[in-house]
C-alpha atoms as a PDB file:
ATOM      1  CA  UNK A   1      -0.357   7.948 -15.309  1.00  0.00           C
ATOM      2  CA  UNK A   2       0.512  10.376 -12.192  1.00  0.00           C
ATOM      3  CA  UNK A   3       2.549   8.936  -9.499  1.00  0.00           C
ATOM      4  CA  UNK A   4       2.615   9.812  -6.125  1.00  0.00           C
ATOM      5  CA  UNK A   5       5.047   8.597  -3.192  1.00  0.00           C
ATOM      6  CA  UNK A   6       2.997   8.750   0.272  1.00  0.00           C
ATOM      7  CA  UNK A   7       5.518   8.250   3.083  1.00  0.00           C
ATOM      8  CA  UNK A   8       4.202   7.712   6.621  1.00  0.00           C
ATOM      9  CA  UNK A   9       5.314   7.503   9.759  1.00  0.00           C
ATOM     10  CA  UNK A  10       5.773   3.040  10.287  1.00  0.00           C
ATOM     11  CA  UNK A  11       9.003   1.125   9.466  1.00  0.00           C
ATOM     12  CA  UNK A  12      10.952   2.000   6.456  1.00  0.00           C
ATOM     13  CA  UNK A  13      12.264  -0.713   4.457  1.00  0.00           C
ATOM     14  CA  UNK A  14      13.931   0.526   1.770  1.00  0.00           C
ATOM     15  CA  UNK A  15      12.702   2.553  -1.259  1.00  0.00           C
ATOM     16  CA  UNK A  16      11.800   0.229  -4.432  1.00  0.00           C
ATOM     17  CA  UNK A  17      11.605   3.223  -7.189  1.00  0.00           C
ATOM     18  CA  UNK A  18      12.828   6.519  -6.577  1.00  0.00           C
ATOM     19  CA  UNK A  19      10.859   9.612  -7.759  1.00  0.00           C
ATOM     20  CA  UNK A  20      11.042  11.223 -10.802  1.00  0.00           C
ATOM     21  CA  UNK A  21      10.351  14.688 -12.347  1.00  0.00           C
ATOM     22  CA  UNK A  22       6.393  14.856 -12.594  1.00  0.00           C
ATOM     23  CA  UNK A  23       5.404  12.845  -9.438  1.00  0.00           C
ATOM     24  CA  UNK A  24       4.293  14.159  -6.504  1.00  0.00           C
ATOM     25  CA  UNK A  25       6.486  13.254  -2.818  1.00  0.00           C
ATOM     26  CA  UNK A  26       4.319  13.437   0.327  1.00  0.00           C
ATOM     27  CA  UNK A  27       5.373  13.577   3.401  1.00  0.00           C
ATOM     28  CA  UNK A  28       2.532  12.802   5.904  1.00  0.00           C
ATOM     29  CA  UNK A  29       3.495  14.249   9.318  1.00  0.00           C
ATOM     30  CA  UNK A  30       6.678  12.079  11.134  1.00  0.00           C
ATOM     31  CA  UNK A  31       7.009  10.475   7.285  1.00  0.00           C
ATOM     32  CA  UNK A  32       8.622  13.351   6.570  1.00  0.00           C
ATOM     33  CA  UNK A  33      11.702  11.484   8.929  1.00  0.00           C
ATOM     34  CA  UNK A  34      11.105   8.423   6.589  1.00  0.00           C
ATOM     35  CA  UNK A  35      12.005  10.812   3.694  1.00  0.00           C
ATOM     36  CA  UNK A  36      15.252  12.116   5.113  1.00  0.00           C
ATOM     37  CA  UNK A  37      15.768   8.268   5.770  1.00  0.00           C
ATOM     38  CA  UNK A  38      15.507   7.923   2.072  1.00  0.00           C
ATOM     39  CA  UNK A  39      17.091  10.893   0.111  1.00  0.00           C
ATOM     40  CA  UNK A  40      13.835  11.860  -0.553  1.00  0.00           C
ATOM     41  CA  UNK A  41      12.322  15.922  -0.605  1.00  0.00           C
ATOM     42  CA  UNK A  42       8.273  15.983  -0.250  1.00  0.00           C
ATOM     43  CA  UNK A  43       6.433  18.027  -2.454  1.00  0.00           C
ATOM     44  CA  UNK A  44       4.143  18.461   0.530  1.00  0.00           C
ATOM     45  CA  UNK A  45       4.730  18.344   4.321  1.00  0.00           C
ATOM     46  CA  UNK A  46       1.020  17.344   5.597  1.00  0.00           C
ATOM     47  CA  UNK A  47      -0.302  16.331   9.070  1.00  0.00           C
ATOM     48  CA  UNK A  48      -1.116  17.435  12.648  1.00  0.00           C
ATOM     49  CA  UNK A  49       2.617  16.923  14.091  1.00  0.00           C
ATOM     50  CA  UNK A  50       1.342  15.187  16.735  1.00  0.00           C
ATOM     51  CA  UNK A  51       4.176  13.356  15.985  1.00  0.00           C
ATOM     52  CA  UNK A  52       7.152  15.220  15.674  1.00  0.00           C
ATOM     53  CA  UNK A  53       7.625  19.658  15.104  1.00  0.00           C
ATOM     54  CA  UNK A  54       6.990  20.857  12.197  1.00  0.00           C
ATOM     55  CA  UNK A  55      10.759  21.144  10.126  1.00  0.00           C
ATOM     56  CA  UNK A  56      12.067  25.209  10.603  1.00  0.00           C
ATOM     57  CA  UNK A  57      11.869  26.608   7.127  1.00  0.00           C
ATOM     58  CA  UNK A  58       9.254  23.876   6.298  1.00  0.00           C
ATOM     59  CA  UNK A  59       7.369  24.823   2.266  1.00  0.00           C
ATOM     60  CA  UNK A  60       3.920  23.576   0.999  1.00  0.00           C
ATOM     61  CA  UNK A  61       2.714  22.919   4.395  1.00  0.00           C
ATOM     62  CA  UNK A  62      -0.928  21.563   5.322  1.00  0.00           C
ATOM     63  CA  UNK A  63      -1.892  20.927   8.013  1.00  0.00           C
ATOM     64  CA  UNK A  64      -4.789  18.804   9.893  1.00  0.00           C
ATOM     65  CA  UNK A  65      -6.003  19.139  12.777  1.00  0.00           C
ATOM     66  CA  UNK A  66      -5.523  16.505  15.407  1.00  0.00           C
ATOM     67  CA  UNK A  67      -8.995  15.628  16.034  1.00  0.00           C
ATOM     68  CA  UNK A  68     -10.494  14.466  12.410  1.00  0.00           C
ATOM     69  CA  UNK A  69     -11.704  11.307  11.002  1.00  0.00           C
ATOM     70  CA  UNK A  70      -8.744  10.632   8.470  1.00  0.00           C
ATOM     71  CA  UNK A  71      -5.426   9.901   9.123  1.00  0.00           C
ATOM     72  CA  UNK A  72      -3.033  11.485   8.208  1.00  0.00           C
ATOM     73  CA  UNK A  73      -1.946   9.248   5.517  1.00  0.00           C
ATOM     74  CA  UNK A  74      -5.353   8.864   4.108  1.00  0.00           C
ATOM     75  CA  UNK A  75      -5.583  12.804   4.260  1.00  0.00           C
ATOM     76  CA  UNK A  76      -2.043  12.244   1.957  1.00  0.00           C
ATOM     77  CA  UNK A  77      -4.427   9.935  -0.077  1.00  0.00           C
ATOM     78  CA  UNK A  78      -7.287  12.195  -0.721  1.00  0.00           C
ATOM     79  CA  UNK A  79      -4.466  15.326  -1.693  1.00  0.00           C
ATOM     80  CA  UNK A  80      -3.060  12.992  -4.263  1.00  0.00           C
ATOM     81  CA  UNK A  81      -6.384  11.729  -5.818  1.00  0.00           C
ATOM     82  CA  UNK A  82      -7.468  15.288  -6.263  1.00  0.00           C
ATOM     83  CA  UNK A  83      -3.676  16.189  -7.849  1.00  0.00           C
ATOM     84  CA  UNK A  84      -4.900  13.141 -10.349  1.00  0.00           C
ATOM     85  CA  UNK A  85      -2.767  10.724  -9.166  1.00  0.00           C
ATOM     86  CA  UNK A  86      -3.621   7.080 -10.359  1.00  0.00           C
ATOM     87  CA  UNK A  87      -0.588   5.367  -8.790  1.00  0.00           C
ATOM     88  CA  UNK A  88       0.277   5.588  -5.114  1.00  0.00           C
ATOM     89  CA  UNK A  89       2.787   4.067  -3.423  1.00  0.00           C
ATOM     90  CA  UNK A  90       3.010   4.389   0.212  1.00  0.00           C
ATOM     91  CA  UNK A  91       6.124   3.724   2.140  1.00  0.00           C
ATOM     92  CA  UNK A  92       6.417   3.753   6.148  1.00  0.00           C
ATOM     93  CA  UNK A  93       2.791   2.644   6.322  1.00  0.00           C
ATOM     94  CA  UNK A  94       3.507  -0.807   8.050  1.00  0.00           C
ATOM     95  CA  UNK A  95       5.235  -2.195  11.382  1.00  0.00           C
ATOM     96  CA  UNK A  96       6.447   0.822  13.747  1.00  0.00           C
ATOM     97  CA  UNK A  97       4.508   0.512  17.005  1.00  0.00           C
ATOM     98  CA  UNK A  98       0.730   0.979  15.766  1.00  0.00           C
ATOM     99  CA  UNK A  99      -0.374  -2.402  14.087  1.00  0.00           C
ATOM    100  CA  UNK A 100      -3.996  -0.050  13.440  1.00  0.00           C
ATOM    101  CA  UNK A 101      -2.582   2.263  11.779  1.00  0.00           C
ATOM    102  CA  UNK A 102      -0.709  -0.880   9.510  1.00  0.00           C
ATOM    103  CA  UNK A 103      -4.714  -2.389   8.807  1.00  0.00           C
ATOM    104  CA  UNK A 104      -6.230   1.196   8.166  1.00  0.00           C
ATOM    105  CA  UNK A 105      -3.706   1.742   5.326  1.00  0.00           C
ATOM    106  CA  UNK A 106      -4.483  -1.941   3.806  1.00  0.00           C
ATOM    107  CA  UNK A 107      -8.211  -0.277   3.933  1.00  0.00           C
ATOM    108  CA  UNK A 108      -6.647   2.667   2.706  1.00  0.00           C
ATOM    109  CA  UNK A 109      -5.862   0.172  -0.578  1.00  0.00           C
ATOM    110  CA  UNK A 110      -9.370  -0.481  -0.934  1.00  0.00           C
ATOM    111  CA  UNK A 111     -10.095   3.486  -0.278  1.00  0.00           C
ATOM    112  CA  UNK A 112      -8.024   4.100  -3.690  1.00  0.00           C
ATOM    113  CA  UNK A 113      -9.147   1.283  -5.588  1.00  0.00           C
ATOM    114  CA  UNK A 114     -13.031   2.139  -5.540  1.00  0.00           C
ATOM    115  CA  UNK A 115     -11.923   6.055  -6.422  1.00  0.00           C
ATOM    116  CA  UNK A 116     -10.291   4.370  -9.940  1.00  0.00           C
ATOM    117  CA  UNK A 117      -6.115   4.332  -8.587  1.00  0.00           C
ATOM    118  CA  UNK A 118      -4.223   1.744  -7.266  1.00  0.00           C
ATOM    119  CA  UNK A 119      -1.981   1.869  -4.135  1.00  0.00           C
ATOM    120  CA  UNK A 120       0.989  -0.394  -3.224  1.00  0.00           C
ATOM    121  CA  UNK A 121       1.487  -0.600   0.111  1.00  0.00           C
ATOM    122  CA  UNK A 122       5.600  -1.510   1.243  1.00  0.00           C
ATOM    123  CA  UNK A 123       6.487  -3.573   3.800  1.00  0.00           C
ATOM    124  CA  UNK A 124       9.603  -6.092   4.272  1.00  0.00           C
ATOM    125  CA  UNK A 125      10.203  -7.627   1.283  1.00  0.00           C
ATOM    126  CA  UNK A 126       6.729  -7.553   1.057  1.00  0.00           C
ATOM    127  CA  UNK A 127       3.802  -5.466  -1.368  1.00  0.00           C
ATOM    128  CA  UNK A 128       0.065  -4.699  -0.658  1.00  0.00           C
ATOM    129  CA  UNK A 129      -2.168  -3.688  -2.565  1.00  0.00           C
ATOM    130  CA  UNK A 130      -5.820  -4.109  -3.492  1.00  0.00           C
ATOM    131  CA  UNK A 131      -8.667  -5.652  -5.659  1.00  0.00           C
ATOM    132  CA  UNK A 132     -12.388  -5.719  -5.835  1.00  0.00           C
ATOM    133  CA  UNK A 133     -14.240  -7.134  -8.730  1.00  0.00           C
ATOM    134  CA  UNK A 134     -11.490  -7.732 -11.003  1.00  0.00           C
ATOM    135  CA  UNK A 135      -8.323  -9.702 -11.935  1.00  0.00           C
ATOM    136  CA  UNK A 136      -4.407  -9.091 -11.283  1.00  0.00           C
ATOM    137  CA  UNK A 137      -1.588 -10.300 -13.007  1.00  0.00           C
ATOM    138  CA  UNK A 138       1.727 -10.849 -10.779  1.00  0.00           C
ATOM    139  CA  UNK A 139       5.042 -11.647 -12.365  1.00  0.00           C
ATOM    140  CA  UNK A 140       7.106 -13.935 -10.410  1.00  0.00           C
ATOM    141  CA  UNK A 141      10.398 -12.074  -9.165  1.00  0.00           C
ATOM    142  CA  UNK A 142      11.414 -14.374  -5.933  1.00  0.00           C
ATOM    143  CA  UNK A 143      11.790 -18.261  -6.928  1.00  0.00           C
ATOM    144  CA  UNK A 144       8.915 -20.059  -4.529  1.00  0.00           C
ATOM    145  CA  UNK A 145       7.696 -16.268  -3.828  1.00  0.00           C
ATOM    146  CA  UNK A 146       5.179 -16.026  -0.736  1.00  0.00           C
ATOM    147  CA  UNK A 147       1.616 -14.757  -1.861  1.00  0.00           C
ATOM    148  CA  UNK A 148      -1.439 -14.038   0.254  1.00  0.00           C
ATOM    149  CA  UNK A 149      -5.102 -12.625  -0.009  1.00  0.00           C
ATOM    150  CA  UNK A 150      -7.391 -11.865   2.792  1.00  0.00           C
ATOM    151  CA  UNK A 151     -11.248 -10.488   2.387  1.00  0.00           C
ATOM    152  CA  UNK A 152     -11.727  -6.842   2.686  1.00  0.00           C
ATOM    153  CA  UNK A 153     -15.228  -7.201   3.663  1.00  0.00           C
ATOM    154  CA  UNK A 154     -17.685 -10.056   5.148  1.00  0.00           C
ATOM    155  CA  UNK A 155     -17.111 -12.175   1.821  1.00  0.00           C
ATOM    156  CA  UNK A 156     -15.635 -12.638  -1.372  1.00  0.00           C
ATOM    157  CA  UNK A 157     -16.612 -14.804  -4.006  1.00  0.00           C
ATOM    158  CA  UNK A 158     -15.780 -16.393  -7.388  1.00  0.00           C
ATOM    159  CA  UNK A 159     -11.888 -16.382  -6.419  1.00  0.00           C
ATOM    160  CA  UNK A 160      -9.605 -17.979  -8.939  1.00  0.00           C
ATOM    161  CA  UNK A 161      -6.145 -18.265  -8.245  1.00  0.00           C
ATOM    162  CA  UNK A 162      -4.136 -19.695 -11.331  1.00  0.00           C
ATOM    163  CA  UNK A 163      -0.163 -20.079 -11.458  1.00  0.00           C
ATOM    164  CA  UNK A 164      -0.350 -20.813  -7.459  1.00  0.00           C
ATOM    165  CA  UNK A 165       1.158 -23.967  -5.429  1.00  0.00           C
ATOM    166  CA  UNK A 166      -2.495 -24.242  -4.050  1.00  0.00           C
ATOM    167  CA  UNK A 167      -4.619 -22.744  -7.023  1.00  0.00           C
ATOM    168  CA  UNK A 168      -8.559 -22.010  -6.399  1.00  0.00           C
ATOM    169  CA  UNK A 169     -11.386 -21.964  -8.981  1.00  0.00           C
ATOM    170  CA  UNK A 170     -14.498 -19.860  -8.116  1.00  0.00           C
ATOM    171  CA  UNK A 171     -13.731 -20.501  -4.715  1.00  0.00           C
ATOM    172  CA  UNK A 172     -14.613 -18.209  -1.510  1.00  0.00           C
ATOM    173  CA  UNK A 173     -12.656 -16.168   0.929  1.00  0.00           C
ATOM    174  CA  UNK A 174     -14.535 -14.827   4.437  1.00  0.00           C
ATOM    175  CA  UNK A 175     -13.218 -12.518   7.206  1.00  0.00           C
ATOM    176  CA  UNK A 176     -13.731 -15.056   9.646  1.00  0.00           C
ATOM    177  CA  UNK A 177     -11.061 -17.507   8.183  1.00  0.00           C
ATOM    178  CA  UNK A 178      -7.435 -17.236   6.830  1.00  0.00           C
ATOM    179  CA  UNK A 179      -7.873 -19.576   4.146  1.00  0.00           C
ATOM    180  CA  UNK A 180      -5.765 -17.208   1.679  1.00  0.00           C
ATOM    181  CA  UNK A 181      -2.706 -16.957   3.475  1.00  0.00           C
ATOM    182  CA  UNK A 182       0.829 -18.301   2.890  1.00  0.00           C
ATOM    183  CA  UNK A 183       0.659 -19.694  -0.722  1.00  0.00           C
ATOM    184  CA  UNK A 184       3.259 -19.528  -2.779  1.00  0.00           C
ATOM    185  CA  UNK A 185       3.696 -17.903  -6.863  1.00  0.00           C
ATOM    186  CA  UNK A 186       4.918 -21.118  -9.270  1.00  0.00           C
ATOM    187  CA  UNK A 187       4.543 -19.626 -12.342  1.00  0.00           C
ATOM    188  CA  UNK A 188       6.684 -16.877 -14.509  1.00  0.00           C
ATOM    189  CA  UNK A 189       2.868 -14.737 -14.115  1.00  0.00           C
ATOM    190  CA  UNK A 190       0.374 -15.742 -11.232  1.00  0.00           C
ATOM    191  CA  UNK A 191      -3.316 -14.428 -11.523  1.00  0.00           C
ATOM    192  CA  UNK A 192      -5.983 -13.628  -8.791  1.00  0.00           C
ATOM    193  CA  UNK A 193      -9.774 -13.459  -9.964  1.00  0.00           C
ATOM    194  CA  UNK A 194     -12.317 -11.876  -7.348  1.00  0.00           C
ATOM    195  CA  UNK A 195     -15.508 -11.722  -9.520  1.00  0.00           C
ATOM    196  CA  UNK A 196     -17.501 -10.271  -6.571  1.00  0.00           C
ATOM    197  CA  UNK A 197     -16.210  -8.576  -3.532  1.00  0.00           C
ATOM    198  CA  UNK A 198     -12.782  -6.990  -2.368  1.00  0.00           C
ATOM    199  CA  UNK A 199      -9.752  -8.374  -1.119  1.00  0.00           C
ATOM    200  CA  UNK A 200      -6.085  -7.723   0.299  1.00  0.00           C
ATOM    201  CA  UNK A 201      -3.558  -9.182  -2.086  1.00  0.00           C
ATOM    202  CA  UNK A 202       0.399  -9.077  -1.305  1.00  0.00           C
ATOM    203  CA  UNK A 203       3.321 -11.134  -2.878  1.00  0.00           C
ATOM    204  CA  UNK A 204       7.103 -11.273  -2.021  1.00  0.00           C
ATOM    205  CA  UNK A 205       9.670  -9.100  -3.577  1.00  0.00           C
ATOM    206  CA  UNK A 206      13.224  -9.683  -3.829  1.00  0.00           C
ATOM    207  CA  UNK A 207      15.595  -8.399  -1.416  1.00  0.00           C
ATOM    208  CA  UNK A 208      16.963  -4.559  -2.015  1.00  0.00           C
ATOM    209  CA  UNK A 209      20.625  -4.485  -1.635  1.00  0.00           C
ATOM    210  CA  UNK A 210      21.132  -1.671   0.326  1.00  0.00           C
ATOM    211  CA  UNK A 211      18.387  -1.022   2.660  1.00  0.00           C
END
């Protein structure tokens, strides 16, 4: 399956996999810094540089204009879905200074899930990604490893969680309440059930070395 490696213009914590011939590197707008940051040459500069100049010398440029409905990372989104990418992972897209930019790429999850791909979205130790309708299967890589799931939606029901300190069975998440937060993955797998609606799902990861 195509990969593609989105990186935006948050806090960069470290690259987990590094690209390889046959995946496509994006580097939406000031995410092309968060390349530099990590050794990494984009395919694709794309965004309105609202942010930062456009590179001199800069290749396979597109760009947006500043007043649009996407951002710019979702505009990286809908490039790599039409390149038929089915894996996306998208570094820089959490912390930095704009926490709403952080929640519209955890709906940008949800964005790729419903077009058939999966996105993981990096943060601190830390992976996002997104589920509606479906199970997922997480292997335990950080003893007592932190897991949480929040609804992408008004509701979600028929939740199982199984291989979980606190498991669930055909139990309910809502927007209104954190109920999913903080748990913690017990066994060598750990797998989340959503039989109807979508929701947020992110587990710990184990330290990189050399961030």
């Amino acid at each position: 399956m195509k990969r593609c490696f989105i990186f935006a213009a948050g806090t960069f914590f470290g690259l987990r996999d590094r690209p390889t011939p046959g995946d496509l590197v994006i580097a939406a707008d000031a995410g092309y810094l968060t390349c530099q940051e990590a050794g990494v040459e984009p395919d694709i500069l794309l965004g309105d540089f609202d942010s930062m100049e456009v590179p001199a010398g800069a290749e396979h440029l597109v760009r947006l204009p500043v007043e649009k409905d996407d951002t710019d990372t979702l505009a990286a989104v809908r490039l790599a879905l039409d390149r038929g990418c089915g894996v996306v992972y998208i570094y820089g897209g959490t912390g930095g200074k704009r926490l709403d930019h952080t929640l519209a790429n955890l709906q940008t999850l949800l964005f790729l899930r419903r077009r058939g791909a999966r996105g993981y979205l990096y943060d601190d130790d830390f992976v996002w990604t997104a589920i509606e309708n479906e199970s997922l299967t997480i292997e335990k890589t950080v003893e007592w490893g932190l897991f949480s799931a929040f609804c992408l939606g008004d509701r979600a029901e028929g939740i199982d969680e199984v291989g979980f300190q606190y498991p669930l069975a055909d139990a309910a998440l809502a927007a209104d309440f954190p109920l999913g937060v903080s748990n913690h993955i017990l066994e060598s797998t750990a797998t989340i059930t959503v039989r109807r609606g979508a929701l947020a799902v992110g587990w710990q990861l184990p330290p990189i070395s050399c961030k």
